[in-house]
Protein backbone atom coordinates (compact mmCIF):
# COMPACT_ATOMS: atom_id res chain seq x y z
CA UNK A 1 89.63 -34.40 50.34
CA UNK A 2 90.33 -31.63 52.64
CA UNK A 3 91.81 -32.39 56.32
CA UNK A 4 89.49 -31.06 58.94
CA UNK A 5 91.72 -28.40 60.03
CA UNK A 6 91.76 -26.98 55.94
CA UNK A 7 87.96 -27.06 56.62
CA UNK A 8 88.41 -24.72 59.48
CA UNK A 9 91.08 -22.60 58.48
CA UNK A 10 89.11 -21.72 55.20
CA UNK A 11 85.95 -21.36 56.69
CA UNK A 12 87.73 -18.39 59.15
CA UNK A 13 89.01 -16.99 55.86
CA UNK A 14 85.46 -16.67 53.96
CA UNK A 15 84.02 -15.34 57.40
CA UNK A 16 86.47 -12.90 57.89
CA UNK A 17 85.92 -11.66 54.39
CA UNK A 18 82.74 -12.26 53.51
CA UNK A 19 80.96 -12.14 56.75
CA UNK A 20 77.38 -11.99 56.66
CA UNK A 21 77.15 -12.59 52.90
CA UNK A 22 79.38 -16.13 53.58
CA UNK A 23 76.44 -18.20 51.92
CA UNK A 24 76.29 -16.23 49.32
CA UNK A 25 80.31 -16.80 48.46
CA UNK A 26 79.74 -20.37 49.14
CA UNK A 27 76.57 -21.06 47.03
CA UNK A 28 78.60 -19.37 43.93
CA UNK A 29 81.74 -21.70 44.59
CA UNK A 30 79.03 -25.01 44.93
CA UNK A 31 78.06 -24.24 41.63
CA UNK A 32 81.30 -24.00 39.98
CA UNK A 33 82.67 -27.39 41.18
CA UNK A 34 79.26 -29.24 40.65
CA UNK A 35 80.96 -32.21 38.11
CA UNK A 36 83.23 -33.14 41.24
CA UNK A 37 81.57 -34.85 43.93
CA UNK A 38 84.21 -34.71 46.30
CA UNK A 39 85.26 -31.05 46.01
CA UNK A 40 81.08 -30.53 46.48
CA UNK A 41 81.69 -32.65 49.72
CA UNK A 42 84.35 -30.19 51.13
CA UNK A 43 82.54 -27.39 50.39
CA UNK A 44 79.40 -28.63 52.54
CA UNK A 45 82.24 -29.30 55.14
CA UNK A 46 83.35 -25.01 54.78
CA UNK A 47 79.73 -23.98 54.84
CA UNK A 48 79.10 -26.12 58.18
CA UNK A 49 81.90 -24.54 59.65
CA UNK A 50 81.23 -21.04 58.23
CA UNK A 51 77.53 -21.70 59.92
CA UNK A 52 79.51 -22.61 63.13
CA UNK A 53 81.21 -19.79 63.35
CA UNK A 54 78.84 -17.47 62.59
CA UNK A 55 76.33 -18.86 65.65
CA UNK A 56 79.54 -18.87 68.04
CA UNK A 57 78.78 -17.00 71.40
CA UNK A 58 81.72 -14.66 71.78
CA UNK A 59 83.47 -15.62 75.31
């Protein structure tokens, strides 16, 4: 299982390459680790995050 901070560090990497199209990266990556529930459970983890960032007010 991924530490929280692995959540966050790799959801800033897919954002700041895939940007808008994120869910679309994400969604291809689900479907490739399917058979393994717990990799399935960190990538819902990434995609919350990804969401996160993407609705983050700039400051």
């Amino acid at each position: 299982m991924m530490s929280d901070r692995d959540v966050w560090v790799r959801a800033g990497a897919i954002f700041a390459e895939h940007g808008a199209g994120a869910s679309d990266y994400i969604i291809s990556q689900l479907c490739d680790v399917l058979g393994d529930m717990e990799a399935v459970q960190d990538w819902r983890r990434v995609a919350n995050a990804v969401d996160a960032i993407e609705d983050a007010v700039p400051q």
